[in-house]
C-alpha atoms as a PDB file:
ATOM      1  CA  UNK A   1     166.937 160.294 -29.570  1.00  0.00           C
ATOM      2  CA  UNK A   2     168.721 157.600 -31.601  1.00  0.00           C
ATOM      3  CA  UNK A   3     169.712 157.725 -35.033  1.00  0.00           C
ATOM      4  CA  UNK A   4     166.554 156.090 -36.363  1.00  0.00           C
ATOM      5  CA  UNK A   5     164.847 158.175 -33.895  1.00  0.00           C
ATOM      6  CA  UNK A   6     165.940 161.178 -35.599  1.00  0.00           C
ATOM      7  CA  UNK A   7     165.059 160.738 -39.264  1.00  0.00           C
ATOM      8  CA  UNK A   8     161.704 159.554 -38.571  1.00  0.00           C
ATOM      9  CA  UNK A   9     161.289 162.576 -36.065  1.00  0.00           C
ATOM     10  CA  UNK A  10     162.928 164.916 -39.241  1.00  0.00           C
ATOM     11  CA  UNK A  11     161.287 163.253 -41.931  1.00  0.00           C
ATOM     12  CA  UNK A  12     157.729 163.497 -40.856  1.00  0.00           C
ATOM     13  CA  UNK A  13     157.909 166.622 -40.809  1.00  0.00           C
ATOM     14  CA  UNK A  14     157.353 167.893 -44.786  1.00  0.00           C
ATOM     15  CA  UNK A  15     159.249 170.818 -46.294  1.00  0.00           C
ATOM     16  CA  UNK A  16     157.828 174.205 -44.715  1.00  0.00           C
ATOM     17  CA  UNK A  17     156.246 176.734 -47.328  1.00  0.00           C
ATOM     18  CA  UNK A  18     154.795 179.978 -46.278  1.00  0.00           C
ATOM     19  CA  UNK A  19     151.272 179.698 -47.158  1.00  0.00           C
ATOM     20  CA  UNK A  20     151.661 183.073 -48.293  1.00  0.00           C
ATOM     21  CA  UNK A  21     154.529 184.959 -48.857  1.00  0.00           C
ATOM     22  CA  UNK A  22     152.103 188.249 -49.386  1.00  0.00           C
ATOM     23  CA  UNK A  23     150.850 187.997 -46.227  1.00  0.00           C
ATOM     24  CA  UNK A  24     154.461 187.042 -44.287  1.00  0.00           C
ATOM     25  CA  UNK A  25     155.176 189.987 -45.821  1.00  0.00           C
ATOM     26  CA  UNK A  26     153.031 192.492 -44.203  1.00  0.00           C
ATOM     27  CA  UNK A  27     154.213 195.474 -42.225  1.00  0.00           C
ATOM     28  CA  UNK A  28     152.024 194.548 -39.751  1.00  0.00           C
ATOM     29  CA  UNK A  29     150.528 190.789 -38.073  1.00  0.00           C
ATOM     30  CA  UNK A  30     148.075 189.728 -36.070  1.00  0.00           C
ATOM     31  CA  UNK A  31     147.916 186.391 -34.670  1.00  0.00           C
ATOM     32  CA  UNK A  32     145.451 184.839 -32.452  1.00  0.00           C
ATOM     33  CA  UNK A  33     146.601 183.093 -29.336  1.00  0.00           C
ATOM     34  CA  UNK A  34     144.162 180.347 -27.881  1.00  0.00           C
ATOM     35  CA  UNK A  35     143.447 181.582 -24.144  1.00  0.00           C
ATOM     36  CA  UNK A  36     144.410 185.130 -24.355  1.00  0.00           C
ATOM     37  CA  UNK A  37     143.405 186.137 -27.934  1.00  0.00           C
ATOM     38  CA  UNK A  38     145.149 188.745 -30.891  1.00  0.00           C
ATOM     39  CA  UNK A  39     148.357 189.731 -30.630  1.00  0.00           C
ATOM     40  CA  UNK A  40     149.842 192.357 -32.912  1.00  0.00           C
ATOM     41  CA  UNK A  41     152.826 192.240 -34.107  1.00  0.00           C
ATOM     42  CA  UNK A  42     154.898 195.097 -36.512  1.00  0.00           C
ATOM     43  CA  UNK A  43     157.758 193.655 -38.770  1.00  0.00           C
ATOM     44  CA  UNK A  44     160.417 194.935 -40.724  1.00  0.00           C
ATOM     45  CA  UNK A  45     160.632 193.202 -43.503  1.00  0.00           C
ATOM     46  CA  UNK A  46     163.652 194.434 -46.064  1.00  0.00           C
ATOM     47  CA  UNK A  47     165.704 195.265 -43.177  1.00  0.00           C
ATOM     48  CA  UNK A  48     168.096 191.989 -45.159  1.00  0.00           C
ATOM     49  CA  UNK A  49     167.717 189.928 -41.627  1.00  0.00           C
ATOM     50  CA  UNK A  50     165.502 187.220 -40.741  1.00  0.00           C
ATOM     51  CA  UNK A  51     164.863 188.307 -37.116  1.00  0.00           C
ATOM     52  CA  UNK A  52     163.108 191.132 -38.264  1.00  0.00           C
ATOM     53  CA  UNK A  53     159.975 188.920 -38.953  1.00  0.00           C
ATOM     54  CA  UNK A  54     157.743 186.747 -36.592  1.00  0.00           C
ATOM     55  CA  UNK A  55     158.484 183.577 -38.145  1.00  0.00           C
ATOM     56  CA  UNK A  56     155.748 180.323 -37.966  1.00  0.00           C
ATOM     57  CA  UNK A  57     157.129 178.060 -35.454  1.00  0.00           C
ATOM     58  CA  UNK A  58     157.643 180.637 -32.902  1.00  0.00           C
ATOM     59  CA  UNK A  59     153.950 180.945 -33.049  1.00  0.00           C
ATOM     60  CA  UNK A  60     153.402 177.641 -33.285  1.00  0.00           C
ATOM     61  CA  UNK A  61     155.078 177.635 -29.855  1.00  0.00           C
ATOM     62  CA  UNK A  62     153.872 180.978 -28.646  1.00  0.00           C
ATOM     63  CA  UNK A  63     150.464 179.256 -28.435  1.00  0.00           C
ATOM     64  CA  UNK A  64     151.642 175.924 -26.476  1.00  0.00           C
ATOM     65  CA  UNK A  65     152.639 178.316 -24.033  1.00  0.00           C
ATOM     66  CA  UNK A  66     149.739 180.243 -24.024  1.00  0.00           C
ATOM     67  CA  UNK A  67     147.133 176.912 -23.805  1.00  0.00           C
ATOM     68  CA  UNK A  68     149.428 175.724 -21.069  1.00  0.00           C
ATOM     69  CA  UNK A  69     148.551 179.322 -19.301  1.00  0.00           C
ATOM     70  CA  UNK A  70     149.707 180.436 -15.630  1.00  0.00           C
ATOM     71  CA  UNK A  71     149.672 177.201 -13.980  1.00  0.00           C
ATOM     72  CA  UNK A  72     152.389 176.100 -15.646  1.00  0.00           C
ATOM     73  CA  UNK A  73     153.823 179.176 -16.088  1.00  0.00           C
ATOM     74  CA  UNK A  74     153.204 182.034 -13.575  1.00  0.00           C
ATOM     75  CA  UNK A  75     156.686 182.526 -11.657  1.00  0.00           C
ATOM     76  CA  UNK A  76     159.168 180.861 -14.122  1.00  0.00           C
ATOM     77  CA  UNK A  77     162.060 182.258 -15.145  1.00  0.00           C
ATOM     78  CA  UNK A  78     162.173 182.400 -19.194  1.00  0.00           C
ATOM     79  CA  UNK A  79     165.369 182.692 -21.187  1.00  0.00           C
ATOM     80  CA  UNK A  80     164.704 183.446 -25.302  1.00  0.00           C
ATOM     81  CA  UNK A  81     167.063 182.488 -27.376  1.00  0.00           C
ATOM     82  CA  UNK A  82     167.494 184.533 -31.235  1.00  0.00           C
ATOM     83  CA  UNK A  83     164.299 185.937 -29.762  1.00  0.00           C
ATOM     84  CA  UNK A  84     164.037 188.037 -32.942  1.00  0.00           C
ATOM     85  CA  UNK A  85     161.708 191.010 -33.253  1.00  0.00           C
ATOM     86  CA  UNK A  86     157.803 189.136 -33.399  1.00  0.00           C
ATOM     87  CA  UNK A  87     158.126 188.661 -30.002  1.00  0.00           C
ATOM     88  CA  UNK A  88     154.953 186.500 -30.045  1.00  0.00           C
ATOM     89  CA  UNK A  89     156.530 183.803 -27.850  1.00  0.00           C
ATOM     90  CA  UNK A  90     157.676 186.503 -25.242  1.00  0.00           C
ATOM     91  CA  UNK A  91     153.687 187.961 -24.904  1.00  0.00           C
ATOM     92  CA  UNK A  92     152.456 184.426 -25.036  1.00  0.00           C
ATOM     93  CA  UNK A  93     155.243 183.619 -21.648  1.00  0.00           C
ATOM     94  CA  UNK A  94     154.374 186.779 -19.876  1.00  0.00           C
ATOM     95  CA  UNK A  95     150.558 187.159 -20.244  1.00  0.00           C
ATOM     96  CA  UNK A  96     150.925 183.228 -18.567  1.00  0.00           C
ATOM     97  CA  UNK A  97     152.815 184.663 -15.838  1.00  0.00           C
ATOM     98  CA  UNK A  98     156.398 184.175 -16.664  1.00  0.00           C
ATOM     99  CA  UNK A  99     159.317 186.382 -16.223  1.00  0.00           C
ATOM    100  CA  UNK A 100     161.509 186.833 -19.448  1.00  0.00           C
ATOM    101  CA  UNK A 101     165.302 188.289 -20.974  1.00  0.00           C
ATOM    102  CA  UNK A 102     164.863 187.766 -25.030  1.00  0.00           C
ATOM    103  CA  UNK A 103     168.665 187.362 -25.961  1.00  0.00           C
ATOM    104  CA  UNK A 104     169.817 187.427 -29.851  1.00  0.00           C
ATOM    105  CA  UNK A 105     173.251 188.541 -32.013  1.00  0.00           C
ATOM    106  CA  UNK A 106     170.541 191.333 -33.526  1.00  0.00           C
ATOM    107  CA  UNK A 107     170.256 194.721 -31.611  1.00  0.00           C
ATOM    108  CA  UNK A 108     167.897 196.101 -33.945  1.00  0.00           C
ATOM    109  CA  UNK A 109     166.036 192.626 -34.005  1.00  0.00           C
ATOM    110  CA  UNK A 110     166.035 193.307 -29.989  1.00  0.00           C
ATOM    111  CA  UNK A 111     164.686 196.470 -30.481  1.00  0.00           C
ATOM    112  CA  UNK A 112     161.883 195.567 -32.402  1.00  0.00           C
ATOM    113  CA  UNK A 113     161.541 192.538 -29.716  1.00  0.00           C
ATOM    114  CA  UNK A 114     160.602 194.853 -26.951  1.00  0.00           C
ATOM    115  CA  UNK A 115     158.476 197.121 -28.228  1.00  0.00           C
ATOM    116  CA  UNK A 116     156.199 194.472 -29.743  1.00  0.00           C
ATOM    117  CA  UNK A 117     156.144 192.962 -26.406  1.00  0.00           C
ATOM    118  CA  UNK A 118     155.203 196.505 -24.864  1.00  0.00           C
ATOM    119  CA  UNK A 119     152.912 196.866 -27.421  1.00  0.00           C
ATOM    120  CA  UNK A 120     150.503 193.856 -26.266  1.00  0.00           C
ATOM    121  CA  UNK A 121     151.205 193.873 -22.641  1.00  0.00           C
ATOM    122  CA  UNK A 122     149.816 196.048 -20.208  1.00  0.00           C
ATOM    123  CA  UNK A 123     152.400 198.149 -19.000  1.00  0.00           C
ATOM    124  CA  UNK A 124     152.376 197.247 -15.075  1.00  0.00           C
ATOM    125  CA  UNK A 125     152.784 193.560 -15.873  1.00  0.00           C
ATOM    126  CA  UNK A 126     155.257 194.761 -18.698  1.00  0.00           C
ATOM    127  CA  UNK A 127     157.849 196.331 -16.434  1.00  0.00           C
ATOM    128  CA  UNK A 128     157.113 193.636 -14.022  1.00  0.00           C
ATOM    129  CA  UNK A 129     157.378 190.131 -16.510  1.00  0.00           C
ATOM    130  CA  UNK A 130     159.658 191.527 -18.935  1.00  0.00           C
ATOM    131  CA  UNK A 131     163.602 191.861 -17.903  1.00  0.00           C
ATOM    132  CA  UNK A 132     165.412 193.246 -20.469  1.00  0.00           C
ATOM    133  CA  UNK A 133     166.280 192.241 -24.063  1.00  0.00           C
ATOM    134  CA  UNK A 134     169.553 191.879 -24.278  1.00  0.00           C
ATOM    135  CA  UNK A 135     172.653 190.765 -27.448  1.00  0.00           C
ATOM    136  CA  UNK A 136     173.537 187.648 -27.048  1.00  0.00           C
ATOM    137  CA  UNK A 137     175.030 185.936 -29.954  1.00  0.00           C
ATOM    138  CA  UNK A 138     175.569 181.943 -29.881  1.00  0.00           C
ATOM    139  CA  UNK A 139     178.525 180.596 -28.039  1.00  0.00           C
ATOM    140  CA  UNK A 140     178.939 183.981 -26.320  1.00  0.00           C
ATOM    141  CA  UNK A 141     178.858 184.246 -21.917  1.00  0.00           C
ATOM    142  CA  UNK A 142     175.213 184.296 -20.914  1.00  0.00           C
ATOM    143  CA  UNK A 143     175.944 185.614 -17.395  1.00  0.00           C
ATOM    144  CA  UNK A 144     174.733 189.089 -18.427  1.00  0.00           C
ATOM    145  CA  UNK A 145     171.433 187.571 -19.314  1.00  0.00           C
ATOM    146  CA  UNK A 146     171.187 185.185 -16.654  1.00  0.00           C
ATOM    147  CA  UNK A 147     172.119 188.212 -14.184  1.00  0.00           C
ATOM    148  CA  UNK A 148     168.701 190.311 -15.912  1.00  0.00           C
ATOM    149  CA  UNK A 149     166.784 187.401 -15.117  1.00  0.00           C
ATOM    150  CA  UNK A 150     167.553 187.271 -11.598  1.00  0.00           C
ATOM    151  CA  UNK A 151     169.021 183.633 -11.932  1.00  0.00           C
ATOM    152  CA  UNK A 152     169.298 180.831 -13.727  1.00  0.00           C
ATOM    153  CA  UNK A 153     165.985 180.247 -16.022  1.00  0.00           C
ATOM    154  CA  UNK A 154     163.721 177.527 -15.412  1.00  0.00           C
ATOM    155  CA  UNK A 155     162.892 177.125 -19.066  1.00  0.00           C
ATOM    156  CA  UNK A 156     165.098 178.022 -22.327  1.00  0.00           C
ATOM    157  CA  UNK A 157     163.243 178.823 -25.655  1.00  0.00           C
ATOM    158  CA  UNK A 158     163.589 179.273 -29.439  1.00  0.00           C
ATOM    159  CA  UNK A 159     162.539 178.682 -32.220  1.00  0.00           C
ATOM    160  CA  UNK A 160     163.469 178.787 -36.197  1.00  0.00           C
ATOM    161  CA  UNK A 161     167.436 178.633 -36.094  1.00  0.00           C
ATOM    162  CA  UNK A 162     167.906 175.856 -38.090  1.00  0.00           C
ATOM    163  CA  UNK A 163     168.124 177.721 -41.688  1.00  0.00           C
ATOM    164  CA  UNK A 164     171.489 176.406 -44.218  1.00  0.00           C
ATOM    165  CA  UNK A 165     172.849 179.514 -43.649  1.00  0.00           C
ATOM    166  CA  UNK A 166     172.966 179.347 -40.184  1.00  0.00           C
ATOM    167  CA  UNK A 167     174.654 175.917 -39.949  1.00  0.00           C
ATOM    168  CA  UNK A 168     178.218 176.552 -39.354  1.00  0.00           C
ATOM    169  CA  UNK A 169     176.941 178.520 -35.822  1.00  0.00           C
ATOM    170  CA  UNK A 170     175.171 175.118 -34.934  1.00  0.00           C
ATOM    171  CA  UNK A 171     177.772 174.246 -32.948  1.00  0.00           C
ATOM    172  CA  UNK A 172     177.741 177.012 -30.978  1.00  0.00           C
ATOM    173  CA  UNK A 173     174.153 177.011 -30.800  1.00  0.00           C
ATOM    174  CA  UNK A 174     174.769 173.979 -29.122  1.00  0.00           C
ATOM    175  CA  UNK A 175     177.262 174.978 -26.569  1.00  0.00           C
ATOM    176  CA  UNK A 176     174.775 178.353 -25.451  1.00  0.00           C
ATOM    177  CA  UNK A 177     172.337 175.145 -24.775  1.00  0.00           C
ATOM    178  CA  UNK A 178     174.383 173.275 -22.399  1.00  0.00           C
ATOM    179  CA  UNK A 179     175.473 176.621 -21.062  1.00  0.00           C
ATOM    180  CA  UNK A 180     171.905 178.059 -20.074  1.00  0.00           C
ATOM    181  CA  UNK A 181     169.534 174.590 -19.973  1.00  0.00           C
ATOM    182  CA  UNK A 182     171.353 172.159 -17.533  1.00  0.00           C
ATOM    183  CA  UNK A 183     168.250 171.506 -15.654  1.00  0.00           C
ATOM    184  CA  UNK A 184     166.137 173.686 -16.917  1.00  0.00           C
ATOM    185  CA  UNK A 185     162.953 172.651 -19.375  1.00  0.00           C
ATOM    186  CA  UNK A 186     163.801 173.782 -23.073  1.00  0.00           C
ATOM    187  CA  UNK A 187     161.281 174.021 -26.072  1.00  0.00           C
ATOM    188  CA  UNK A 188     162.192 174.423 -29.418  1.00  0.00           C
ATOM    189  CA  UNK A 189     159.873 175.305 -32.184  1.00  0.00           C
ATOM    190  CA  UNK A 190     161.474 173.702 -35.328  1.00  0.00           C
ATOM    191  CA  UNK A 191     160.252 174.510 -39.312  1.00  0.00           C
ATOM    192  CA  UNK A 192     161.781 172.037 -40.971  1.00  0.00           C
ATOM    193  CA  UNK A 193     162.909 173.089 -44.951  1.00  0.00           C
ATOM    194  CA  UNK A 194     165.108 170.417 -45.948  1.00  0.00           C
ATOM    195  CA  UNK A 195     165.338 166.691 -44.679  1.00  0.00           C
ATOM    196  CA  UNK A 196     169.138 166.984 -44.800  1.00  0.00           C
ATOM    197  CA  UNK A 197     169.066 170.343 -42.865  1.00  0.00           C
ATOM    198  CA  UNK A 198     167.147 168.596 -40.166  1.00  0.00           C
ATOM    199  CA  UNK A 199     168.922 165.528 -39.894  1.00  0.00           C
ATOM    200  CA  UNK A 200     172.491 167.776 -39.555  1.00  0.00           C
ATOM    201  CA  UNK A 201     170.626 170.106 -37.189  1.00  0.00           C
ATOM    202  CA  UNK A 202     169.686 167.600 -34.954  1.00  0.00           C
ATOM    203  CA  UNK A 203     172.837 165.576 -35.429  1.00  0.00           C
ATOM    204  CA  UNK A 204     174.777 168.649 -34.572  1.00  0.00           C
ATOM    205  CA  UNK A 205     172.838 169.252 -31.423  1.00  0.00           C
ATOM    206  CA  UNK A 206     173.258 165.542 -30.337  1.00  0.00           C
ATOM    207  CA  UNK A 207     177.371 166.085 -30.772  1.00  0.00           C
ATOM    208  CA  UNK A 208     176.756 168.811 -28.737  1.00  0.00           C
ATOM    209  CA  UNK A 209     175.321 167.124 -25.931  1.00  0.00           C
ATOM    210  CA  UNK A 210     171.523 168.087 -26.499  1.00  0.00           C
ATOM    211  CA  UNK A 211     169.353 165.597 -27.766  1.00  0.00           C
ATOM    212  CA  UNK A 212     166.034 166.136 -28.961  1.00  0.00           C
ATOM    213  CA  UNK A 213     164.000 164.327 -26.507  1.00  0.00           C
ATOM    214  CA  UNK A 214     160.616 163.999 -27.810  1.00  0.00           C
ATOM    215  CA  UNK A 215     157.827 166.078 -30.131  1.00  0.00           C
ATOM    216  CA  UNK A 216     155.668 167.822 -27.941  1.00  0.00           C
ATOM    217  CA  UNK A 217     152.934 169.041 -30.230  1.00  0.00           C
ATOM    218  CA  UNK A 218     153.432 168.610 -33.944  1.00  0.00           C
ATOM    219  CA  UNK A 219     151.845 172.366 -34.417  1.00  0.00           C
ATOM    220  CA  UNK A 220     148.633 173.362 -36.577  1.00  0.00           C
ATOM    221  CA  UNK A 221     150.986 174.233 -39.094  1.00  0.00           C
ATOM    222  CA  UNK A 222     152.446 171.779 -42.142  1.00  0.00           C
ATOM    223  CA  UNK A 223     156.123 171.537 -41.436  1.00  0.00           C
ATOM    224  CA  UNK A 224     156.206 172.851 -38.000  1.00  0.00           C
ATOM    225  CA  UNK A 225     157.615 170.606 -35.060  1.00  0.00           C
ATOM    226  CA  UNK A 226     157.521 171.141 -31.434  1.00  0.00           C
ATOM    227  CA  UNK A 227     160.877 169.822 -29.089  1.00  0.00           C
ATOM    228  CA  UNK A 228     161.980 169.402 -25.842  1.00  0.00           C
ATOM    229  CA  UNK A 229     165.463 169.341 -25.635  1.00  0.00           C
ATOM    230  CA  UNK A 230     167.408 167.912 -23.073  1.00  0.00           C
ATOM    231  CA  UNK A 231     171.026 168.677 -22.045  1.00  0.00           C
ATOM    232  CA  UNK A 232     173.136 165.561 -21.178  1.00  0.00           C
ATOM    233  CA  UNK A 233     173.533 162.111 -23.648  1.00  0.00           C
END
C-alpha cells in the first residue's frame, strides 16, 4: 500500500464510537453470526484491561469468517493474535472447521478466551478444533504456539491492537507478523479512533515489513475496517 494508499484507506474510515457504552458494558453478550447464529459471550469488564471485553472489529471479522464457512476454512491451521477473552473470532474459525491456538500477553484474558470458546462449541469438536490458548506477548518466540498448532498456521488473525496506548509495542507487533505470517493469509480487523493513530499504525507496520494489502470488507459497523496483510515490501 503506498503512502497515498494509506490515508485514503485510514481516512475513510470515521472515528469509531461504541454505539452504546451501556450495552459494551454488559456482563454478558450475545452476538449473532450469519451462517451459524448467537454466540454468547461473558466479559469482565472492570478487570482495568481491554482484553477482557469482545471488542467490535473482532466481530466484525468473526462473521467474515463465519459467511466464508468450511470451504474455506475446514482444515486450516489458525493462529490468534491478542486473542483477548470474547473469543468470538475463535467460535466463528472453529464452527467453519478450522483448527486454532489464541495467543495474547493476558493470562487471565486467555482464560476467559477458552472458556467462552467452550462455552459455544460442542465439546467433541471443542477438544478437537481448539489447541490451546496460550501467553504470547508481541515480539516474544512463537514456537510454543506454533508447536500447539501442530505447524506453522495457514492463516494469522487479530483484531483491535491499534489503541495510543499500545503504540510503542507496534513495532513488535510487527516483528510477531513477519515471524508467524510468511506465507500464510492474515486478516486484521481494524477500529479506527484517530486518523493519526491509523496512519502511524499502518506506517509502523509498513517499516516493519507488513503492508496492508487491501480492505476486504469494510464491516457493518461505522469505523470498522477489514485487512489482509501481507508480509514482504
Amino acid at each position: 500500500m503506498t503512502a497515498h494508499e494509506e490515508a485514503r484507506a485510514t481516512t475513510s474510515l470515521v472515528v469509531y464510537e461504541p454505539p452504546a457504552v451501556l450495552n459494551v458494558q454488559q456482563a454478558e453478550r450475545r452476538y449473532e453470526l450469519p451462517r451459524t447464529g448467537a454466540v454468547f459471550v461473558r466479559q469482565a469488564w472492570g478487570s482495568g484491561d481491554t482484553g477482557a471485553a469482545q471488542w467490535p472489529a473482532g466481530v466484525e471479522l468473526a462473521k467474515l469468517i463465519d459467511s466464508e464457512g468450511p470451504e474455506r476454512w475446514r482444515g486450516k491451521r489458525v493462529l490468534e493474535i491478542s486473542a483477548g477473552g470474547g473469543a468470538v473470532v475463535a467460535i466463528a474459525l472453529m464452527r467453519a472447521g478450522a483448527t486454532v491456538v489464541a495467543t495474547d500477553a493476558d493470562a487471565e484474558a486467555l482464560k476467559l478466551h477458552e472458556e467462552n470458546a467452550r462455552a459455544n462449541i460442542e465439546p467433541d469438536v471443542f477438544a478437537s478444533r481448539y489447541r490451546g490458548a496460550l501467553v504470547l506477548r508481541w515480539g516474544d518466540d512463537p514456537a510454543a504456539a506454533i508447536s500447539a498448532l501442530g505447524g506453522s498456521p495457514d492463516v494469522v488473525v487479530a483484531s483491535d491492537v491499534a489503541y495510543p496506548g499500545t503504540r510503542d509495542a507496534w513495532p513488535a507487533f510487527a516483528r510477531t507478523l513477519v515471524a508467524v505470517g510468511a506465507g500464510a493469509r492474515m486478516l486484521y480487523g481494524h477500529a479506527s479512533r484517530y486518523e493519526a493513530v491509523d496512519r502511524r499504525f499502518f506506517r509502523v507496520l509498513r517499516e516493519g515489513g507488513v503492508r496492508a494489502e487491501r480492505v476486504v470488507d469494510k464491516g457493518s459497523v461505522a469505523g470498522v475496517g477489514l485487512f489482509e496483510l501481507v508480509v514482504g515490501s
